[in-house]
PDB file of N, CA and C in Angstrom:
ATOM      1  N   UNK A   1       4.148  -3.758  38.202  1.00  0.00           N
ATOM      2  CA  UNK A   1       5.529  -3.368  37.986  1.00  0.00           C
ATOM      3  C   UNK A   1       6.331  -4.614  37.584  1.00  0.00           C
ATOM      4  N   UNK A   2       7.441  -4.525  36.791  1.00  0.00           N
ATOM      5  CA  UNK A   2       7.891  -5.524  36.172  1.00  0.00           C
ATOM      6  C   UNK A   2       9.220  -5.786  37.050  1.00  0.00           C
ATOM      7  N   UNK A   3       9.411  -6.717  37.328  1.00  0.00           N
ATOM      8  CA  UNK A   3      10.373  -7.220  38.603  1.00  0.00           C
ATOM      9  C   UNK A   3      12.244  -7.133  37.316  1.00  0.00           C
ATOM     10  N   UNK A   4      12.827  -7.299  37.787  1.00  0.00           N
ATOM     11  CA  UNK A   4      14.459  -6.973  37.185  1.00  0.00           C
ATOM     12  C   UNK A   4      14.504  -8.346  36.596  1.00  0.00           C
ATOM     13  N   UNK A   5      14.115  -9.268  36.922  1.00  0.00           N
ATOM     14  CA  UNK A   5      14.451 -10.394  36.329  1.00  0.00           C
ATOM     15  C   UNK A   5      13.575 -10.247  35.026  1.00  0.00           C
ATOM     16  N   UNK A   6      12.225 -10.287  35.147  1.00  0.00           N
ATOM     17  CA  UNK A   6      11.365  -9.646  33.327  1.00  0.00           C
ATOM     18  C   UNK A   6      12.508  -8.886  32.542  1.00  0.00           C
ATOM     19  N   UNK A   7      12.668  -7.388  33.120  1.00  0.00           N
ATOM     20  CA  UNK A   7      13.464  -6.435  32.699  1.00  0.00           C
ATOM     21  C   UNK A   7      14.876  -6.645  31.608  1.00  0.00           C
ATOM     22  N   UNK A   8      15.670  -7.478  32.409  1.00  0.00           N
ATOM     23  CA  UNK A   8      16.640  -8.593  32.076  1.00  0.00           C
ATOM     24  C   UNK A   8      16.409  -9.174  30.940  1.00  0.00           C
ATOM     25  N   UNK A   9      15.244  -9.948  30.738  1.00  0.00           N
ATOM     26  CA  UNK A   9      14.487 -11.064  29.637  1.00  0.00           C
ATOM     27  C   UNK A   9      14.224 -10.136  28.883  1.00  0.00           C
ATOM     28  N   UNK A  10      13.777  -9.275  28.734  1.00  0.00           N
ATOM     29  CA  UNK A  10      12.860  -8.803  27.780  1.00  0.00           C
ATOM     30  C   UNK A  10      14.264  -7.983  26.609  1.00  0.00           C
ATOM     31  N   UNK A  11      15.177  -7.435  27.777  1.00  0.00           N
ATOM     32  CA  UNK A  11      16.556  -6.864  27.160  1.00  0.00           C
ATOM     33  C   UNK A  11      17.510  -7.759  26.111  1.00  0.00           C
ATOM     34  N   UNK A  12      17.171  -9.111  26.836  1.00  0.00           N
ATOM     35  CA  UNK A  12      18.182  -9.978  25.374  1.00  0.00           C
ATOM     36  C   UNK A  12      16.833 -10.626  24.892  1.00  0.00           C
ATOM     37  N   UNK A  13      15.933 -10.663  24.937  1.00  0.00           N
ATOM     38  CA  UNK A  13      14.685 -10.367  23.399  1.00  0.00           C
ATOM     39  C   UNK A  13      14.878 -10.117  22.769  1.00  0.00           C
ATOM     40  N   UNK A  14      14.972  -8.634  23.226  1.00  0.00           N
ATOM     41  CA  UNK A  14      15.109  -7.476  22.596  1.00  0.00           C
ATOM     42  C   UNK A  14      16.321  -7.571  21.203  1.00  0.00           C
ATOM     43  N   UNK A  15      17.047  -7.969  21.616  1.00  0.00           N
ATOM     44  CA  UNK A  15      18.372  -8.432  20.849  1.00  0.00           C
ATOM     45  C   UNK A  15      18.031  -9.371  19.783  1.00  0.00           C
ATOM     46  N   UNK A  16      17.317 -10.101  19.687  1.00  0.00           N
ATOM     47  CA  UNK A  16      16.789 -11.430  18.908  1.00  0.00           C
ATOM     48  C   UNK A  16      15.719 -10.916  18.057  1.00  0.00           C
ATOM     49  N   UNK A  17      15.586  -9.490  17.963  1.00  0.00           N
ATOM     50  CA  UNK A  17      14.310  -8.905  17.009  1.00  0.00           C
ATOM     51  C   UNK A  17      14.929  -8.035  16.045  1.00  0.00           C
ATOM     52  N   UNK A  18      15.619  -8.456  15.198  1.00  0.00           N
ATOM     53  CA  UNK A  18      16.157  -7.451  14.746  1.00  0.00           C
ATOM     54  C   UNK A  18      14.944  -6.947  12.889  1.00  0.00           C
ATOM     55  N   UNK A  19      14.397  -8.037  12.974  1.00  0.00           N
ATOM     56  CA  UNK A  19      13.926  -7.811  11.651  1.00  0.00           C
ATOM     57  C   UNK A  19      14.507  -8.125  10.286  1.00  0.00           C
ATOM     58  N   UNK A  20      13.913  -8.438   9.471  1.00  0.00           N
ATOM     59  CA  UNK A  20      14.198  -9.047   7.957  1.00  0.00           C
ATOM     60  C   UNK A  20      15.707  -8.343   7.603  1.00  0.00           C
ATOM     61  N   UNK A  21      16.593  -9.185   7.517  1.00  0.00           N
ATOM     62  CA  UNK A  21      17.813  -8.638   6.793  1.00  0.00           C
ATOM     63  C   UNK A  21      17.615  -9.253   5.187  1.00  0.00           C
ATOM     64  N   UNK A  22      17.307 -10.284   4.609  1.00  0.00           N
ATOM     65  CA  UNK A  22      17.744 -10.123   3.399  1.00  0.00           C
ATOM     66  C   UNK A  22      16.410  -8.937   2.762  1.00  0.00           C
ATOM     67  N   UNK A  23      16.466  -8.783   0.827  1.00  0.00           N
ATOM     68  CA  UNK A  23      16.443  -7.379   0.547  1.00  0.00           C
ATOM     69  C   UNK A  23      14.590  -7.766   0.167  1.00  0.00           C
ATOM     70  N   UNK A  24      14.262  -9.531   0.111  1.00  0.00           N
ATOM     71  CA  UNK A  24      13.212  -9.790  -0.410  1.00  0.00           C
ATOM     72  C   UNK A  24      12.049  -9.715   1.036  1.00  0.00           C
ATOM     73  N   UNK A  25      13.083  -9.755   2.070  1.00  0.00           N
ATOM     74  CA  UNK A  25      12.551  -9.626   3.041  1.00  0.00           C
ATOM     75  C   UNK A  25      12.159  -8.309   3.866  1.00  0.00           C
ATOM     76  N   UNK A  26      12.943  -7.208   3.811  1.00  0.00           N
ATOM     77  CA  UNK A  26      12.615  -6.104   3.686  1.00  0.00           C
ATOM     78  C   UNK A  26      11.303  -5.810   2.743  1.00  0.00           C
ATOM     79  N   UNK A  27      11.266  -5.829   1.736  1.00  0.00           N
ATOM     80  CA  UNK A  27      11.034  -5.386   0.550  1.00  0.00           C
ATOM     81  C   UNK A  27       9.233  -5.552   1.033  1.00  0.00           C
ATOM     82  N   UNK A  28       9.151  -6.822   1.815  1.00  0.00           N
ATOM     83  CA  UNK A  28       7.892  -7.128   2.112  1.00  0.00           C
ATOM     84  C   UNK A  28       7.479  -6.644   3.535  1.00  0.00           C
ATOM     85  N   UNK A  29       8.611  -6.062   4.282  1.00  0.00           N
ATOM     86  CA  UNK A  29       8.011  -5.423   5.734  1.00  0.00           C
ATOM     87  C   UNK A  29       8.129  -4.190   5.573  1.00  0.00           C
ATOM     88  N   UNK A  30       8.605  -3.553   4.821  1.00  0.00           N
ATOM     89  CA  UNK A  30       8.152  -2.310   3.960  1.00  0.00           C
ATOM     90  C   UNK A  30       6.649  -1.682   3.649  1.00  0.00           C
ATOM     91  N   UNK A  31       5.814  -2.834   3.812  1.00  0.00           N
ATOM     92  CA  UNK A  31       4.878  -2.974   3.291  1.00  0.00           C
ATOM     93  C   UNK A  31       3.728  -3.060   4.533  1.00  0.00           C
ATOM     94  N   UNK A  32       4.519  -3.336   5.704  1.00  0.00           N
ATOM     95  CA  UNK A  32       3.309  -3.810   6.758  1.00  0.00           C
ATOM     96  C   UNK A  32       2.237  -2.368   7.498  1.00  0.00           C
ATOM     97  N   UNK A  33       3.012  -1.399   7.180  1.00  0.00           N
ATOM     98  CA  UNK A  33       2.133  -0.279   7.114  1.00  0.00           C
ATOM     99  C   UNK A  33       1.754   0.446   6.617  1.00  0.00           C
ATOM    100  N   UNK A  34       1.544  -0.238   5.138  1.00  0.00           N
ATOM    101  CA  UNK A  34       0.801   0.762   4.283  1.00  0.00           C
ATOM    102  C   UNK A  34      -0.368   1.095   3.926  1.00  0.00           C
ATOM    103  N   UNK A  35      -0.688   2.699   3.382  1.00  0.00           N
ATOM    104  CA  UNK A  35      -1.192   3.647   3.864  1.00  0.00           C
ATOM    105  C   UNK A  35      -2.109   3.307   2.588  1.00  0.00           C
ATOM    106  N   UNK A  36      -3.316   3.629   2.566  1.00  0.00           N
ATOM    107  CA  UNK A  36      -4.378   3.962   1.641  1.00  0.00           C
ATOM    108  C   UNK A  36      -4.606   5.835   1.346  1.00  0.00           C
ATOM    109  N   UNK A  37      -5.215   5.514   0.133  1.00  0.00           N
ATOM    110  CA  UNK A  37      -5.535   7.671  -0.170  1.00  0.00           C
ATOM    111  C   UNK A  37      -5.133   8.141  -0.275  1.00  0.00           C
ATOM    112  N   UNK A  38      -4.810   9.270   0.141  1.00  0.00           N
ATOM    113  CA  UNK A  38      -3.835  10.754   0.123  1.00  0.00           C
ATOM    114  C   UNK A  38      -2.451  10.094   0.840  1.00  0.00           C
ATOM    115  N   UNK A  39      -2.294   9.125   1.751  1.00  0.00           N
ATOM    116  CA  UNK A  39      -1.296   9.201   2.029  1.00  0.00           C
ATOM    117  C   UNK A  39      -0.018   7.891   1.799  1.00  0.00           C
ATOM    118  N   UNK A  40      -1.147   7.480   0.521  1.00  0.00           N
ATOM    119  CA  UNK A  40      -0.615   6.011  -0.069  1.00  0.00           C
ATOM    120  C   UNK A  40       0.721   6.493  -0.910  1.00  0.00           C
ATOM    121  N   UNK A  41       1.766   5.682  -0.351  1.00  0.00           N
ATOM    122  CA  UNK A  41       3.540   5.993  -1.815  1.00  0.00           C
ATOM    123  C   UNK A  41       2.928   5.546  -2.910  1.00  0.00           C
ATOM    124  N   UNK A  42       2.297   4.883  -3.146  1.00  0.00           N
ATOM    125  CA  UNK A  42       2.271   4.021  -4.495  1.00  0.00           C
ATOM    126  C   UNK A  42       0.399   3.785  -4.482  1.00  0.00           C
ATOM    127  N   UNK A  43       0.128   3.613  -5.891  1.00  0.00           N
ATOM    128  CA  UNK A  43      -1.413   2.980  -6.395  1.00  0.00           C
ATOM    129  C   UNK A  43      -1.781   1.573  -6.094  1.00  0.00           C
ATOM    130  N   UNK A  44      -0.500   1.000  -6.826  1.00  0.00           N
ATOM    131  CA  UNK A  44      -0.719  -0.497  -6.796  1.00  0.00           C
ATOM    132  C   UNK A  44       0.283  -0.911  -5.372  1.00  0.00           C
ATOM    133  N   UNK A  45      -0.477  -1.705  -5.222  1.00  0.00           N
ATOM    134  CA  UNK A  45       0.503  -3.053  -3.974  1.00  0.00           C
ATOM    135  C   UNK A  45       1.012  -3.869  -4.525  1.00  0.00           C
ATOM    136  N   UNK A  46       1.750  -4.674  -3.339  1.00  0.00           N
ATOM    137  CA  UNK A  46       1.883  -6.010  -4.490  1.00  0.00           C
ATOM    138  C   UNK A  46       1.199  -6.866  -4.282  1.00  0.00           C
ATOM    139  N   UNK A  47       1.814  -7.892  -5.797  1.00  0.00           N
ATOM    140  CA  UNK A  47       0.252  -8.807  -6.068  1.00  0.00           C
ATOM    141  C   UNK A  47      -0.533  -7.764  -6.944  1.00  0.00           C
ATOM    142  N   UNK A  48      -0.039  -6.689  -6.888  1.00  0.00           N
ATOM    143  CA  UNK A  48      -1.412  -6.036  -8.365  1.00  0.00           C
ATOM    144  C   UNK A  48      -0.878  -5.829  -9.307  1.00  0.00           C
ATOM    145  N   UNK A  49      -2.145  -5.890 -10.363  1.00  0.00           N
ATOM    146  CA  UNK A  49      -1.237  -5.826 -12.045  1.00  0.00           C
ATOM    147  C   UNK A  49      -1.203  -3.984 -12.394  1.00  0.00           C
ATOM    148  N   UNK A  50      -0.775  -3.904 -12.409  1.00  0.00           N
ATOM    149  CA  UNK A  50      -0.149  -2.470 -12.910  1.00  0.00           C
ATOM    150  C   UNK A  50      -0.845  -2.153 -14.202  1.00  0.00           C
ATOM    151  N   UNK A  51      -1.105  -2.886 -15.419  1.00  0.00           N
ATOM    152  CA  UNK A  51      -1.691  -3.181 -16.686  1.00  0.00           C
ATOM    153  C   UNK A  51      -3.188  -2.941 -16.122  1.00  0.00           C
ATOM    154  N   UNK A  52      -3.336  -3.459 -15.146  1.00  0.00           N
ATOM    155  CA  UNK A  52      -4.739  -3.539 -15.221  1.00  0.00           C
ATOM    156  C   UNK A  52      -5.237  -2.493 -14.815  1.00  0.00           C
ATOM    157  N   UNK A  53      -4.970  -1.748 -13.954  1.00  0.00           N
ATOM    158  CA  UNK A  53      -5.482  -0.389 -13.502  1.00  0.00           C
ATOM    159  C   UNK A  53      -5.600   0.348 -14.523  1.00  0.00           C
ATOM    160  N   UNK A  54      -4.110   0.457 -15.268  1.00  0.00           N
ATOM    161  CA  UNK A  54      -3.705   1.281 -16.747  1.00  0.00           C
ATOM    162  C   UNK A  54      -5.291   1.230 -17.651  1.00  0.00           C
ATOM    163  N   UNK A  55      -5.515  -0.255 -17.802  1.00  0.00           N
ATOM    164  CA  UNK A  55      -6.645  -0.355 -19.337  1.00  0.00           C
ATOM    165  C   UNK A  55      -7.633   0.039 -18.166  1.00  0.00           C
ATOM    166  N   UNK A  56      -8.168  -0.018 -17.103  1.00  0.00           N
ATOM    167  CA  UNK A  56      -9.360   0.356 -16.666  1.00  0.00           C
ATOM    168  C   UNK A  56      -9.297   1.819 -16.525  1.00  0.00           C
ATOM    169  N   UNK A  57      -8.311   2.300 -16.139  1.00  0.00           N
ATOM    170  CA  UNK A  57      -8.202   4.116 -16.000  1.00  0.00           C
ATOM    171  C   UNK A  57      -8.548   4.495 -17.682  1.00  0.00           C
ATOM    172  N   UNK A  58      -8.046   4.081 -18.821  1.00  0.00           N
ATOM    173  CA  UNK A  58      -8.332   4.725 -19.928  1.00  0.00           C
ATOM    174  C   UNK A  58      -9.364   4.040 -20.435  1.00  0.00           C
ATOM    175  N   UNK A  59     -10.040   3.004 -20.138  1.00  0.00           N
ATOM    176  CA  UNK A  59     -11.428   3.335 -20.477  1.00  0.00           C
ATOM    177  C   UNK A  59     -12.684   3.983 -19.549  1.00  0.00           C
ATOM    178  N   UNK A  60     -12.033   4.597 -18.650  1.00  0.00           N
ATOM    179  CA  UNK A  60     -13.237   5.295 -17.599  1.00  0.00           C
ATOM    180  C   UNK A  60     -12.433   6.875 -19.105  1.00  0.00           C
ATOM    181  N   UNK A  61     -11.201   7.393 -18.955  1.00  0.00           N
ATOM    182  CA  UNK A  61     -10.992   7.871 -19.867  1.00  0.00           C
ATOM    183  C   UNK A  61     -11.472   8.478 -20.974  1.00  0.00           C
ATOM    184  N   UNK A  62     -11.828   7.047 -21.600  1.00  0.00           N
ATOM    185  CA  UNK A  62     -12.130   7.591 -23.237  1.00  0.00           C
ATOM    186  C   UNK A  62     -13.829   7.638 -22.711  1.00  0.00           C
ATOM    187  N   UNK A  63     -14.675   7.122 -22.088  1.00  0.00           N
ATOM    188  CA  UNK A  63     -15.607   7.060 -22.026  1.00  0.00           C
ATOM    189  C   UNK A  63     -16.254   8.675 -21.322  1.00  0.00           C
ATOM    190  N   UNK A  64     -15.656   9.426 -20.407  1.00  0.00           N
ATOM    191  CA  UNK A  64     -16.509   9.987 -19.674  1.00  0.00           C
ATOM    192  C   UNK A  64     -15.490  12.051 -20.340  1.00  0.00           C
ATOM    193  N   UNK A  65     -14.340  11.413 -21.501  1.00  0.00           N
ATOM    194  CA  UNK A  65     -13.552  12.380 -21.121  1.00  0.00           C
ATOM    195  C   UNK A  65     -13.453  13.909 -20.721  1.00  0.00           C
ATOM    196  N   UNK A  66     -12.531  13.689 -19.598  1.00  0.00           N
ATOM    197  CA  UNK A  66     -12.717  14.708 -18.339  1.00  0.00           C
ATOM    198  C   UNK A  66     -11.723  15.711 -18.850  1.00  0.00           C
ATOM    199  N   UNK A  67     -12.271  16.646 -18.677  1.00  0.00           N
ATOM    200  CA  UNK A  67     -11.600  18.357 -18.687  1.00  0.00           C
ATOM    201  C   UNK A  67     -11.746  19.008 -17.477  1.00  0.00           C
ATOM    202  N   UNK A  68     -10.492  19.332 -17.123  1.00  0.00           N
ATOM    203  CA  UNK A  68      -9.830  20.250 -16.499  1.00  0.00           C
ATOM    204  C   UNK A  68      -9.354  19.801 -15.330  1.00  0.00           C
ATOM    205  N   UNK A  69      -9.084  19.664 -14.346  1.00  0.00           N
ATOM    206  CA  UNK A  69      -8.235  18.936 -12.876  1.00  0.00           C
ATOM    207  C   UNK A  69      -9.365  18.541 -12.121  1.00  0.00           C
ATOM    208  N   UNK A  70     -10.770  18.897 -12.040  1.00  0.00           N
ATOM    209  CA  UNK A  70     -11.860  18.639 -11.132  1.00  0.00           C
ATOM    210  C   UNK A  70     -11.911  17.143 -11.726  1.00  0.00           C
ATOM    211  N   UNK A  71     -12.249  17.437 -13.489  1.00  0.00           N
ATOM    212  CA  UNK A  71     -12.963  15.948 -13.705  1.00  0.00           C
ATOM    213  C   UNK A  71     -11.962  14.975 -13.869  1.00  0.00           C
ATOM    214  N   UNK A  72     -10.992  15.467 -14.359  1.00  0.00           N
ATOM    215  CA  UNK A  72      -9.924  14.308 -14.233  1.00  0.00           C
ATOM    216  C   UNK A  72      -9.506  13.624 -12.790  1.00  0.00           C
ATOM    217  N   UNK A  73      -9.493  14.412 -11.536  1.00  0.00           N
ATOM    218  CA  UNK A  73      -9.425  13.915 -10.334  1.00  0.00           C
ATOM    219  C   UNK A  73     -10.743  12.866  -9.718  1.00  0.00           C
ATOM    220  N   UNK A  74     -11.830  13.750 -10.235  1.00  0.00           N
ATOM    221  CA  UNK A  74     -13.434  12.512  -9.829  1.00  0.00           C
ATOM    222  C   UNK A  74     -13.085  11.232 -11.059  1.00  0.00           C
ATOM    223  N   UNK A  75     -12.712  11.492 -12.134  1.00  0.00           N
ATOM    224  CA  UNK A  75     -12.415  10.029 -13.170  1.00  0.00           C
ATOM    225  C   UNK A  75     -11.047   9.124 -12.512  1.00  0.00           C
ATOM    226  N   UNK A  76     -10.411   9.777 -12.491  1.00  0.00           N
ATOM    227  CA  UNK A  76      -9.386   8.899 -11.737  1.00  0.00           C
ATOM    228  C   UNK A  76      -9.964   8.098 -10.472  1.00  0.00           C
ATOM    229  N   UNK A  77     -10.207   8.969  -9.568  1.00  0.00           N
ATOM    230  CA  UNK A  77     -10.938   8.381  -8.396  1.00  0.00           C
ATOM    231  C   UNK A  77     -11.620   7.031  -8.865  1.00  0.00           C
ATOM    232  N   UNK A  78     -12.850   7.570  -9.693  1.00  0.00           N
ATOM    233  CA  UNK A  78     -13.491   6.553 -10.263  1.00  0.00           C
ATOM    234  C   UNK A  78     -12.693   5.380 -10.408  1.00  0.00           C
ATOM    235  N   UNK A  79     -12.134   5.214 -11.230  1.00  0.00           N
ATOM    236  CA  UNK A  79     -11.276   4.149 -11.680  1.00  0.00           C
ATOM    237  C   UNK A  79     -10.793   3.349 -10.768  1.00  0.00           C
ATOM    238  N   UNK A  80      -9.992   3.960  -9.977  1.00  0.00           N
ATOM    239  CA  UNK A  80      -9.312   3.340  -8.654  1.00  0.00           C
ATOM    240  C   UNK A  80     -10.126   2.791  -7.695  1.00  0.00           C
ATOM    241  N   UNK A  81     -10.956   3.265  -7.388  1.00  0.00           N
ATOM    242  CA  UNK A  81     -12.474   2.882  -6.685  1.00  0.00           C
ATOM    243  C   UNK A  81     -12.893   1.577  -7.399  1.00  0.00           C
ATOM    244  N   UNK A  82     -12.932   1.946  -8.133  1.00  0.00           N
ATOM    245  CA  UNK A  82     -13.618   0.804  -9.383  1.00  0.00           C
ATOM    246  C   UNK A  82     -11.905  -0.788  -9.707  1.00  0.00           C
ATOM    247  N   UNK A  83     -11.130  -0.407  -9.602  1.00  0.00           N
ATOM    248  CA  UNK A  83     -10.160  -1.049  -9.670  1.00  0.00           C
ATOM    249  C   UNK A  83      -9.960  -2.211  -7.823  1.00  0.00           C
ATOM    250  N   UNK A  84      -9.810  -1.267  -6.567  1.00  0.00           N
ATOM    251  CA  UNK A  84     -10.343  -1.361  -5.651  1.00  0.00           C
ATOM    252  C   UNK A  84     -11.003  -2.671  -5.225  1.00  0.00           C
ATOM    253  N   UNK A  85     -12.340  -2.344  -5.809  1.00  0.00           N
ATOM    254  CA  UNK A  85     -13.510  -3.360  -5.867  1.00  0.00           C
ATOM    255  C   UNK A  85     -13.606  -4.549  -6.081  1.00  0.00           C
ATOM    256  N   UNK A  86     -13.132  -4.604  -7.149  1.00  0.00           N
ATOM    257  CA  UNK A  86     -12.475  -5.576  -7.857  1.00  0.00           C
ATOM    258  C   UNK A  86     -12.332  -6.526  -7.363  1.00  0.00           C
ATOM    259  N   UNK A  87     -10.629  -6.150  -6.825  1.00  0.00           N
ATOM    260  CA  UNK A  87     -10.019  -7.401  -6.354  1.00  0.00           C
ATOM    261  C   UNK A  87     -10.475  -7.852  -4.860  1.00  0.00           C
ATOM    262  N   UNK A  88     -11.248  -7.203  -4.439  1.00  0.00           N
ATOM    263  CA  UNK A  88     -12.042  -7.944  -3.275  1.00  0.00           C
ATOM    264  C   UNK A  88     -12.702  -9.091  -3.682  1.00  0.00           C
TER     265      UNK A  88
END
């Protein structure tokens, strides 16, 4: 059990955490829980080239081209998978 004096401390802590106020600073704790897959906002993170996914998605694209929502969803995948990889 935490004695009143902890209790106390931990309350004006508490006060001293407020988190990133300017917008570059936000902008990057925005970021500390983000989601992969189905439940990712965005493809790219940052730090990724946007271009680059683009030319690798249209040559999985022109190469395999997919008809109808099945194959276009397994080609996309592909890509991103394949994009993914990569930058590891």
């Amino acid at each position: 059990m935490s004695s009143q004096a902890q209790i106390d401390a931990n309350r004006v802590n508490s006060q001293k955490s407020t988190g990133p106020t300017s917008p570059e600073g936000k902008a990057v704790s925005s970021l500390n829980a983000l989601k992969s897959g189905i439940d990712a906002q965005s493809e790219i993170i940052r730090d990724e080239d946007p271009a680059a996914l683009a030319a690798l998605s249209a040559a999985f694209h022109l190469e395999f081209h997919p008809s109808g929502p099945n194959q276009l969803a397994l080609v996309d995948t592909l890509s991103y998978a394949s994009h993914c990889t990569s930058l590891a």
